[in-house]
C-alpha atoms as a PDB file:
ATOM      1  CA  UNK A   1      28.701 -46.154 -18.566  1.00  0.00           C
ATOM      2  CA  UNK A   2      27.532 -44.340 -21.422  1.00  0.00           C
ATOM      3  CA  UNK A   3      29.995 -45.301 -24.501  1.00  0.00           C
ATOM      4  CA  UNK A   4      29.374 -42.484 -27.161  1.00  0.00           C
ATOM      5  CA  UNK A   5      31.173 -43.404 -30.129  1.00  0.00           C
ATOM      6  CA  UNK A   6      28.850 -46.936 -30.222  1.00  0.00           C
ATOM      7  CA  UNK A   7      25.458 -45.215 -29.198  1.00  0.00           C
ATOM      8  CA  UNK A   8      25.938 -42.700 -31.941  1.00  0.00           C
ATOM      9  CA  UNK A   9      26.962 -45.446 -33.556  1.00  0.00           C
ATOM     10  CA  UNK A  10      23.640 -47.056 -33.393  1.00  0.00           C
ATOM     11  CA  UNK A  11      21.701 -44.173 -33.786  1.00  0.00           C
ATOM     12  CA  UNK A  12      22.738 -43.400 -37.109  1.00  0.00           C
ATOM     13  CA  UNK A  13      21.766 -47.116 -38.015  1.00  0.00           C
ATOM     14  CA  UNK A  14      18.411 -46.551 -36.667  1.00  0.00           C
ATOM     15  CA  UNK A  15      18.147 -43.031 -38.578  1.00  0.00           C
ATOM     16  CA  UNK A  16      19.735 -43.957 -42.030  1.00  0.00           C
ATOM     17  CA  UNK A  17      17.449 -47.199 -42.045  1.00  0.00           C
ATOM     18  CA  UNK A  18      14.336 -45.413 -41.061  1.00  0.00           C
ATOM     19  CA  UNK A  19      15.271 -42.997 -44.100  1.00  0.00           C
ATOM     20  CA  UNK A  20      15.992 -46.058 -46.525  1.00  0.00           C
ATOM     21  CA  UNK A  21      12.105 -47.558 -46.104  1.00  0.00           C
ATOM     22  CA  UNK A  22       8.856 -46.775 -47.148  1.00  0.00           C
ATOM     23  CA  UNK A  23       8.921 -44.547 -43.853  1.00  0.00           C
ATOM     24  CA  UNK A  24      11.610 -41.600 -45.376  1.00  0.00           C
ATOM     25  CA  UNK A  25       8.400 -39.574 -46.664  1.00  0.00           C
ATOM     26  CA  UNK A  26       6.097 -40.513 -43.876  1.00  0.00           C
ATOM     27  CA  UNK A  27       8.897 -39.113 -40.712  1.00  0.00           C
ATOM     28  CA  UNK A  28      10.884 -35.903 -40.269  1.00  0.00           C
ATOM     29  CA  UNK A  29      13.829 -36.036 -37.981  1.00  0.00           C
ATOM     30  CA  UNK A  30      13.650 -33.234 -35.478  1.00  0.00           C
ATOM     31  CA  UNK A  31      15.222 -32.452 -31.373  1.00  0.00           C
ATOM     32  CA  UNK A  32      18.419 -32.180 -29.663  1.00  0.00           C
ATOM     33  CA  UNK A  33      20.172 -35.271 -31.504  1.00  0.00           C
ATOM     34  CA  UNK A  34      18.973 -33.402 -35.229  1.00  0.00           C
ATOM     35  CA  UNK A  35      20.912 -30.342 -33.871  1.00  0.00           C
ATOM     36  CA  UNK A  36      23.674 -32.258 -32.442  1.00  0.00           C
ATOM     37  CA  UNK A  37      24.312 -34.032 -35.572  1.00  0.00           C
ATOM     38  CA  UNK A  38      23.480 -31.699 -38.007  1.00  0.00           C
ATOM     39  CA  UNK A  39      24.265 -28.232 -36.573  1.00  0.00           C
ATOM     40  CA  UNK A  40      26.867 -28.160 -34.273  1.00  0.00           C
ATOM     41  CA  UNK A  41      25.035 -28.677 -31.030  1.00  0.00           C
ATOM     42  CA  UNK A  42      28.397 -29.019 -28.293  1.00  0.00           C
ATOM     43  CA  UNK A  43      26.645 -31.819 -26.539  1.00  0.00           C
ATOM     44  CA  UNK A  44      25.734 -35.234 -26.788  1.00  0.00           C
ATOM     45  CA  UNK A  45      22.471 -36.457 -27.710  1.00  0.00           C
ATOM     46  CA  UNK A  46      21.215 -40.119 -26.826  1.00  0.00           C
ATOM     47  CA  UNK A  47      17.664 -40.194 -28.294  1.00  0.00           C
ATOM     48  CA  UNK A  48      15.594 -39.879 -31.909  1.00  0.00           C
ATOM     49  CA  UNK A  49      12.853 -38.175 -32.287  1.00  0.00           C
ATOM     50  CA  UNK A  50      10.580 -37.794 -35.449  1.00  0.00           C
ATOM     51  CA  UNK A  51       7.255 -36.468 -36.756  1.00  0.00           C
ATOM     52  CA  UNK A  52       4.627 -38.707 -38.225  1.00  0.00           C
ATOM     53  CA  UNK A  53       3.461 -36.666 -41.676  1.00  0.00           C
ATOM     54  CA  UNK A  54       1.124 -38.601 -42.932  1.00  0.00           C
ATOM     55  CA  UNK A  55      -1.372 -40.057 -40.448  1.00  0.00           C
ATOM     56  CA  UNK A  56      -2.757 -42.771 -43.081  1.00  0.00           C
ATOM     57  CA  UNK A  57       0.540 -44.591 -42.955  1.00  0.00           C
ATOM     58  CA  UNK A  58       0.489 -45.278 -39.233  1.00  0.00           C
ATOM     59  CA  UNK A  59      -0.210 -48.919 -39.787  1.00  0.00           C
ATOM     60  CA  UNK A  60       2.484 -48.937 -41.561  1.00  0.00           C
ATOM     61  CA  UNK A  61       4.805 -47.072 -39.234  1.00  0.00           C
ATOM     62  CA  UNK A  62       4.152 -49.737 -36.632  1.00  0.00           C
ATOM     63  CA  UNK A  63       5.400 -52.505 -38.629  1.00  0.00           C
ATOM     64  CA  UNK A  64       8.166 -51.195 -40.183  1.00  0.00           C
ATOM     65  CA  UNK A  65       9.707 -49.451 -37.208  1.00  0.00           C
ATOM     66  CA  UNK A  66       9.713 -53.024 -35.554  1.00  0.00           C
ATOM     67  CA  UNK A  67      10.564 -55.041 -37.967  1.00  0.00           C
ATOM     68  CA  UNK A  68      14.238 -51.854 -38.268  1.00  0.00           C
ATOM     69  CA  UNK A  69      14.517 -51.983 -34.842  1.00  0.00           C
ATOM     70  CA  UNK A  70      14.169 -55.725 -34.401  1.00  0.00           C
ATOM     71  CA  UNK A  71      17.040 -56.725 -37.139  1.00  0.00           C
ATOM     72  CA  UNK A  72      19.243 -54.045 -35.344  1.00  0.00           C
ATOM     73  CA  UNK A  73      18.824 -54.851 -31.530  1.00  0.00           C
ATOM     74  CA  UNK A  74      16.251 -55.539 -28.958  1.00  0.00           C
ATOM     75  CA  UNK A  75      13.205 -53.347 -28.287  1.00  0.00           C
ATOM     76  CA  UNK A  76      12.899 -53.470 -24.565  1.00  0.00           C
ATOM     77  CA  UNK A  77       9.253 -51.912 -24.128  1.00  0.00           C
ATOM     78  CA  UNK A  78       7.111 -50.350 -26.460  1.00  0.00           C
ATOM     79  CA  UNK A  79       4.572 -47.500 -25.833  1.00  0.00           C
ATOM     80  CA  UNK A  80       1.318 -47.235 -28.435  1.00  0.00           C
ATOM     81  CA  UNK A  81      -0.043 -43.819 -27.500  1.00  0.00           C
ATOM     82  CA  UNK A  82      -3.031 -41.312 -28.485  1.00  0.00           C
ATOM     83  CA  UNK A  83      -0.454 -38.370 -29.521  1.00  0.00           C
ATOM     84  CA  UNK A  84       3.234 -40.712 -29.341  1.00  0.00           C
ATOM     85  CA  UNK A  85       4.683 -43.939 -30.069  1.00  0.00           C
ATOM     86  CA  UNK A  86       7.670 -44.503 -28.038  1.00  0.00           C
ATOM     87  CA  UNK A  87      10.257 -47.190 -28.099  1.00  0.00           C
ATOM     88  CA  UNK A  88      12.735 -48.360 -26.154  1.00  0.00           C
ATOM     89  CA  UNK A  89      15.444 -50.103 -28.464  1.00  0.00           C
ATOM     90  CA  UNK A  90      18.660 -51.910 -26.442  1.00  0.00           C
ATOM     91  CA  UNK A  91      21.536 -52.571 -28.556  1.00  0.00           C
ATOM     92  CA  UNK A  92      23.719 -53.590 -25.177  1.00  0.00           C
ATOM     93  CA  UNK A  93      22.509 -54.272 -21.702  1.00  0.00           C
ATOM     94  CA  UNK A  94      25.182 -52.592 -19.738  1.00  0.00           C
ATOM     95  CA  UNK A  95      24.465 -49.022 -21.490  1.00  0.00           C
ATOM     96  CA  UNK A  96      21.916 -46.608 -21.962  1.00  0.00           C
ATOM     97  CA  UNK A  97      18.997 -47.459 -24.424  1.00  0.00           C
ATOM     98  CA  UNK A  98      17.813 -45.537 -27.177  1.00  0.00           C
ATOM     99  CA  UNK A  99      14.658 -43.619 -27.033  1.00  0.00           C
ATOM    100  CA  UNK A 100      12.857 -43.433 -30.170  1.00  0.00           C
ATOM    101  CA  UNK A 101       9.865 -41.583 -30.313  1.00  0.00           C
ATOM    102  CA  UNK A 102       7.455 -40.458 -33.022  1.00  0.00           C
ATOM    103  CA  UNK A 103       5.269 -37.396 -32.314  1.00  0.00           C
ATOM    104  CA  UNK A 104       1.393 -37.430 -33.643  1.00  0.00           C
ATOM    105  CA  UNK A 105       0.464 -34.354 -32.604  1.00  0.00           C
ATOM    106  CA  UNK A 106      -0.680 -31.118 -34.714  1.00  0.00           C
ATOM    107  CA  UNK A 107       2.436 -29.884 -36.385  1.00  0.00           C
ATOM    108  CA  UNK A 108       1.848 -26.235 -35.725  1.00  0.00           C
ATOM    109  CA  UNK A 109       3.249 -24.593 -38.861  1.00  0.00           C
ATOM    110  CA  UNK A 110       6.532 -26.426 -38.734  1.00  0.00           C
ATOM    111  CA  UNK A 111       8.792 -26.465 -41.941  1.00  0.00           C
ATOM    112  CA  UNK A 112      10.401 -29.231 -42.950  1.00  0.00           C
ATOM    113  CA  UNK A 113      12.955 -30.135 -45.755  1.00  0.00           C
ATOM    114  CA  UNK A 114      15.903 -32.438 -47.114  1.00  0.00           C
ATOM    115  CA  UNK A 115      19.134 -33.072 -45.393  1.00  0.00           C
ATOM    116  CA  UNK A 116      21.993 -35.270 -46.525  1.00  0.00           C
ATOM    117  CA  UNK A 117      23.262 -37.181 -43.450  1.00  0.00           C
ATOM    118  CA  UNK A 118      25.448 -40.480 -44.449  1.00  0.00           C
ATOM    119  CA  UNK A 119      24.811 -40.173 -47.708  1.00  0.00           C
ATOM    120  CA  UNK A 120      20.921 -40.771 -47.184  1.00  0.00           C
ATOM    121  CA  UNK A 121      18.371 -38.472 -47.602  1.00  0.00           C
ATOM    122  CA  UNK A 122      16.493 -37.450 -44.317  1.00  0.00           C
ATOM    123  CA  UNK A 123      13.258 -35.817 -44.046  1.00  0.00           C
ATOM    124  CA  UNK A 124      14.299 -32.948 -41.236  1.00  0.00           C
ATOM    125  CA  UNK A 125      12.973 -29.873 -39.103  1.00  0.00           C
ATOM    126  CA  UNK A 126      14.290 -27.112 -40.658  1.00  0.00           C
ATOM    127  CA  UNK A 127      16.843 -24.748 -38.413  1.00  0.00           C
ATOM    128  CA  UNK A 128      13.871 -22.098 -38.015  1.00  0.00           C
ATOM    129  CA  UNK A 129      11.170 -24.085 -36.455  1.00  0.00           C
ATOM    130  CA  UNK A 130      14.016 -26.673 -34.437  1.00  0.00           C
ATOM    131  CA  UNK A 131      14.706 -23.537 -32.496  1.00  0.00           C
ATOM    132  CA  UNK A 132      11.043 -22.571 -32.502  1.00  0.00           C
ATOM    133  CA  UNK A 133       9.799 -25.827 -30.832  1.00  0.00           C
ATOM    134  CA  UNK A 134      13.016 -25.828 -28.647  1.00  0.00           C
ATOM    135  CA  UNK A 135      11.972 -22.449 -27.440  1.00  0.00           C
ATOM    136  CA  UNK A 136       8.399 -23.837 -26.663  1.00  0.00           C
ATOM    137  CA  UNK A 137       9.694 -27.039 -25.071  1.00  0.00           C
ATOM    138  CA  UNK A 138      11.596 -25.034 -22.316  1.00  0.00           C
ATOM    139  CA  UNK A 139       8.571 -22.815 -21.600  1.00  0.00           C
ATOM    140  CA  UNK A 140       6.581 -25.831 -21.223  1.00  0.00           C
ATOM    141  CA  UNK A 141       8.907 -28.462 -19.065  1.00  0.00           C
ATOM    142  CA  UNK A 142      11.901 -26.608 -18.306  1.00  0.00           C
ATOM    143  CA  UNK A 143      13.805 -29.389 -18.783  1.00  0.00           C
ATOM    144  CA  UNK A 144      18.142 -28.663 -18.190  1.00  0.00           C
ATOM    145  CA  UNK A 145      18.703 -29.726 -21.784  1.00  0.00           C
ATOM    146  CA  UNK A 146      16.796 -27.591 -23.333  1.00  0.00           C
ATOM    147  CA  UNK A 147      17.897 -24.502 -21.368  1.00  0.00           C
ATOM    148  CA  UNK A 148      21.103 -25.357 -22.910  1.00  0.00           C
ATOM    149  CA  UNK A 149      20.335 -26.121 -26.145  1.00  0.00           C
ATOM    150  CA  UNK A 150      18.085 -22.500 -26.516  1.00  0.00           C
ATOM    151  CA  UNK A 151      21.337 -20.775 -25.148  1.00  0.00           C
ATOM    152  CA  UNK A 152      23.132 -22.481 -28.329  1.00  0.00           C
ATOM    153  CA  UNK A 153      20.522 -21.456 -30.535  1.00  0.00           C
ATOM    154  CA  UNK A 154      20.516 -18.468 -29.383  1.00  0.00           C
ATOM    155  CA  UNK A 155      24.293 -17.699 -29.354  1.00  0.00           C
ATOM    156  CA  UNK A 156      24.724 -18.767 -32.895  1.00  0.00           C
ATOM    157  CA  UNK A 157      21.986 -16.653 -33.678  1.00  0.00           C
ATOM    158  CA  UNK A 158      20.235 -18.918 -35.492  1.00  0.00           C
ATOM    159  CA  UNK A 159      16.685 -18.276 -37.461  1.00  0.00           C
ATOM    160  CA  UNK A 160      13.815 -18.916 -34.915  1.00  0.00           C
ATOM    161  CA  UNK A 161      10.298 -19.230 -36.371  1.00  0.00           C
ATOM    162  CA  UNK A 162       8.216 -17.074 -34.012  1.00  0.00           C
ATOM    163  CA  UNK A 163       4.997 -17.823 -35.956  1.00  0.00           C
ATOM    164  CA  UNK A 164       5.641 -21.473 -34.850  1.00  0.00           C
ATOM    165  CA  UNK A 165       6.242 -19.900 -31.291  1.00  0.00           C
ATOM    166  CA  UNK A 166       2.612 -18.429 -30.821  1.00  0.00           C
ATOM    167  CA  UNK A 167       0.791 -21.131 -32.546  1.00  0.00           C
ATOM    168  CA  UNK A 168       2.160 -24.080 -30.007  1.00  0.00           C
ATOM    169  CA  UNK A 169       2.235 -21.659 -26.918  1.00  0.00           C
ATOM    170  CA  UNK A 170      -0.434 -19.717 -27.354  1.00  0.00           C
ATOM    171  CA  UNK A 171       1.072 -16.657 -25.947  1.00  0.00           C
ATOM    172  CA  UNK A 172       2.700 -13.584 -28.235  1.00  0.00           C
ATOM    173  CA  UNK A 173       6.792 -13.488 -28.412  1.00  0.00           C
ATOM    174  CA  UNK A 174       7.192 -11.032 -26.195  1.00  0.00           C
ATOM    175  CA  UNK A 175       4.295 -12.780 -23.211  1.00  0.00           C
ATOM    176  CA  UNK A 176       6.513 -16.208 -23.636  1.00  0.00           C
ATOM    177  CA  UNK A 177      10.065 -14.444 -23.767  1.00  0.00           C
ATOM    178  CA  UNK A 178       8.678 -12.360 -20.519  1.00  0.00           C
ATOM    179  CA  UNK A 179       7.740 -15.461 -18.431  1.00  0.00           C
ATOM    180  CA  UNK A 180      10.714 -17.689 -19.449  1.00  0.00           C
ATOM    181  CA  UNK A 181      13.006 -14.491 -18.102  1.00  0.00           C
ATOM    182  CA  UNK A 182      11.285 -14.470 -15.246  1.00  0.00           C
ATOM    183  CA  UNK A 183      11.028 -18.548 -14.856  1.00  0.00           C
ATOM    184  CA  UNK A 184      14.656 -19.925 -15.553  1.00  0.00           C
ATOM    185  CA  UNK A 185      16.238 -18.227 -12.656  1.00  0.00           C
ATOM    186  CA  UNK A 186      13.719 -20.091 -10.113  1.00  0.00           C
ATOM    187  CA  UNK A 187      13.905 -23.129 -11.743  1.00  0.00           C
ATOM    188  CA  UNK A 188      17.377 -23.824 -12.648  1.00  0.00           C
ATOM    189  CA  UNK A 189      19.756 -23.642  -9.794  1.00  0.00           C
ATOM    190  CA  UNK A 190      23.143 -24.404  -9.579  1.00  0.00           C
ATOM    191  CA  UNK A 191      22.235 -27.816  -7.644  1.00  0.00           C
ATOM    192  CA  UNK A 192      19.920 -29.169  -9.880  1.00  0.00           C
ATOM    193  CA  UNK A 193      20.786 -26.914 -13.753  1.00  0.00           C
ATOM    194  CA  UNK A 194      22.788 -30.425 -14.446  1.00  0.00           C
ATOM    195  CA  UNK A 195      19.763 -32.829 -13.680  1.00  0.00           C
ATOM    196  CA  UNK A 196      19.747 -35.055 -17.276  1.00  0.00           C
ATOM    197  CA  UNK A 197      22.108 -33.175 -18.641  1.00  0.00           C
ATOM    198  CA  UNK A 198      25.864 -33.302 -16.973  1.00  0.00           C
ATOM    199  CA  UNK A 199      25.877 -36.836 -18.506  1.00  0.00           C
ATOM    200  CA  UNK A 200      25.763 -35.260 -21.955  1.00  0.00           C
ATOM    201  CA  UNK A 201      28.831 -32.804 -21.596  1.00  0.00           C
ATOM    202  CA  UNK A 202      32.506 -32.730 -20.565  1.00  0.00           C
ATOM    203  CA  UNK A 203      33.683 -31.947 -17.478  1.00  0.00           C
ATOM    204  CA  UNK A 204      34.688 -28.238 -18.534  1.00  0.00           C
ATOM    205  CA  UNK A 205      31.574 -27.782 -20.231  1.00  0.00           C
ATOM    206  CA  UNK A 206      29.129 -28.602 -16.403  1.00  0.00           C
ATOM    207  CA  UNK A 207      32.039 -26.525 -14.767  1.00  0.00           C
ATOM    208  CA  UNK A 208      30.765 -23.435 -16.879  1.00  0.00           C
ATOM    209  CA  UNK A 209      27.160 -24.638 -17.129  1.00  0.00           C
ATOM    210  CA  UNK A 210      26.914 -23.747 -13.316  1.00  0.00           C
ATOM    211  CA  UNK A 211      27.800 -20.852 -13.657  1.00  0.00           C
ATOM    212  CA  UNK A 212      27.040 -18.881 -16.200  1.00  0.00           C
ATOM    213  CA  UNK A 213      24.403 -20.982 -18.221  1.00  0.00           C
ATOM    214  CA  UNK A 214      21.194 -18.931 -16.782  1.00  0.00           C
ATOM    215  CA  UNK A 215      22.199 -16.055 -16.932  1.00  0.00           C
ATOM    216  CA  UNK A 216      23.612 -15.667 -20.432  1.00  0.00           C
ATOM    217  CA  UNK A 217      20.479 -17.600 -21.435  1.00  0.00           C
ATOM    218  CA  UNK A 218      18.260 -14.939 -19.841  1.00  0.00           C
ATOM    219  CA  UNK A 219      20.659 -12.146 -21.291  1.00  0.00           C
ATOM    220  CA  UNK A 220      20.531 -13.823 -24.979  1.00  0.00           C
ATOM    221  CA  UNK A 221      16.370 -14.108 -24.526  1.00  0.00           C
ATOM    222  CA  UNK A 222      16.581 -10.504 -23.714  1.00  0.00           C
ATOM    223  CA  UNK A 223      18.580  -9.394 -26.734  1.00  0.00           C
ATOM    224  CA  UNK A 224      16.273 -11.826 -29.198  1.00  0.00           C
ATOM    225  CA  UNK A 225      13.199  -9.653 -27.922  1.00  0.00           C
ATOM    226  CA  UNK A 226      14.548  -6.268 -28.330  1.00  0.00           C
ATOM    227  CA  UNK A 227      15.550  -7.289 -31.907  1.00  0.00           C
ATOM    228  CA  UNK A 228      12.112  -8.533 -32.224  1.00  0.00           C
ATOM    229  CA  UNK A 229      10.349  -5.804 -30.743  1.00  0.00           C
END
């Protein structure tokens, strides 16, 4: 059983001590938990994910993120990839872990800038390009999560980067907003639109999920491309 209050709990230690080391001008904070914490998202968010900036200082990434991670918890398995780290910290063994992850790929045009979050200074995404990439990421997975997280974006109207849009994809606005229009309603259905992410929201919040969450999404996509026609 997930308990919230003590995994956000020991997220922000993670974060705030990440932003405290040598690291806070090598990472930028970025993904669902950046939006949950800093911008209102209305669900929970259980992992961190960052952006490696400076690709001399990986060395030192590795040892500092394990020495943070070490004096908070336990790190449970540890992943040393080509384009992402990934760890898997454990800070109780009857709950859900904590996913950090640090992305090394190309960083596609992203903008990033200060945020005050506990009183620390965190390297972050800015709004634009978060909804940009989040944009991109349900093109490219269709992952439940991120369905709902674009419809949030989207609802709030919130700035979306679109040069960041057809650098990662590829495609033009329009060609991505077309498929995804035509994609979401195959993919999500009411049996599986809460797959990863019912744990994440009340009881009230799946109830309406079910129903309505595709098809304002697609509705919402529609109105971004006729504004950005």
């Amino acid at each position: 059983m997930l308990n919230y209050n003590k995994h956000k709990e020991f997220m922000f230690k993670i974060l705030i001590r990440i932003f405290q080391s040598p690291l806070k001008d090598v990472l930028a904070f970025k993904g669902g938990t950046l939006a949950f914490l800093c911008y209102g998202l209305p669900r929970f968010s259980t992992d961190i994910d960052l952006d490696l900036l400076d690709y001399s200082k990986e060395p030192d990434l590795l040892e500092i993120m394990q020495d943070i991670l070490e004096d908070i918890g336990e790190i449970k398995n540890m992943t040393l990839g080509k384009e992402l780290h990934r760890w898997i910290f454990r800070y109780d063994p009857s709950t859900m872990n904590i996913k950090v992850e640090v992305n090394k790929r190309p960083l596609d045009g992203n903008i990033y800038e200060r945020k005050t979050i506990e009183n620390t200074q965190v390297y972050c995404m800015s709004q634009s390009s978060m909804v940009a990439n989040k944009i991109v990421a349900l093109y490219e997975r269709a992952y439940p999560r991120d369905l709902f997280d674009v419809y949030y974006f989207l609802a709030q109207d919130f700035p979306c980067d679109n040069a960041v849009i057809e650098l990662r994809s590829g495609k033009s606005l329009h060609e991505l907003i077309g498929e995804l229009q035509e994609i979401i309603p195959r993919y999500f259905l009411p049996n599986t639109v809460l797959i990863g992410l019912g744990e994440l929201l009340t009881d009230t919040q799946k109830l309406r999920v079910k129903k309505h969450l595709v098809t304002e999404t697609v509705a919402l996509l529609g109105q971004y491309f006729l504004k950005n026609k």
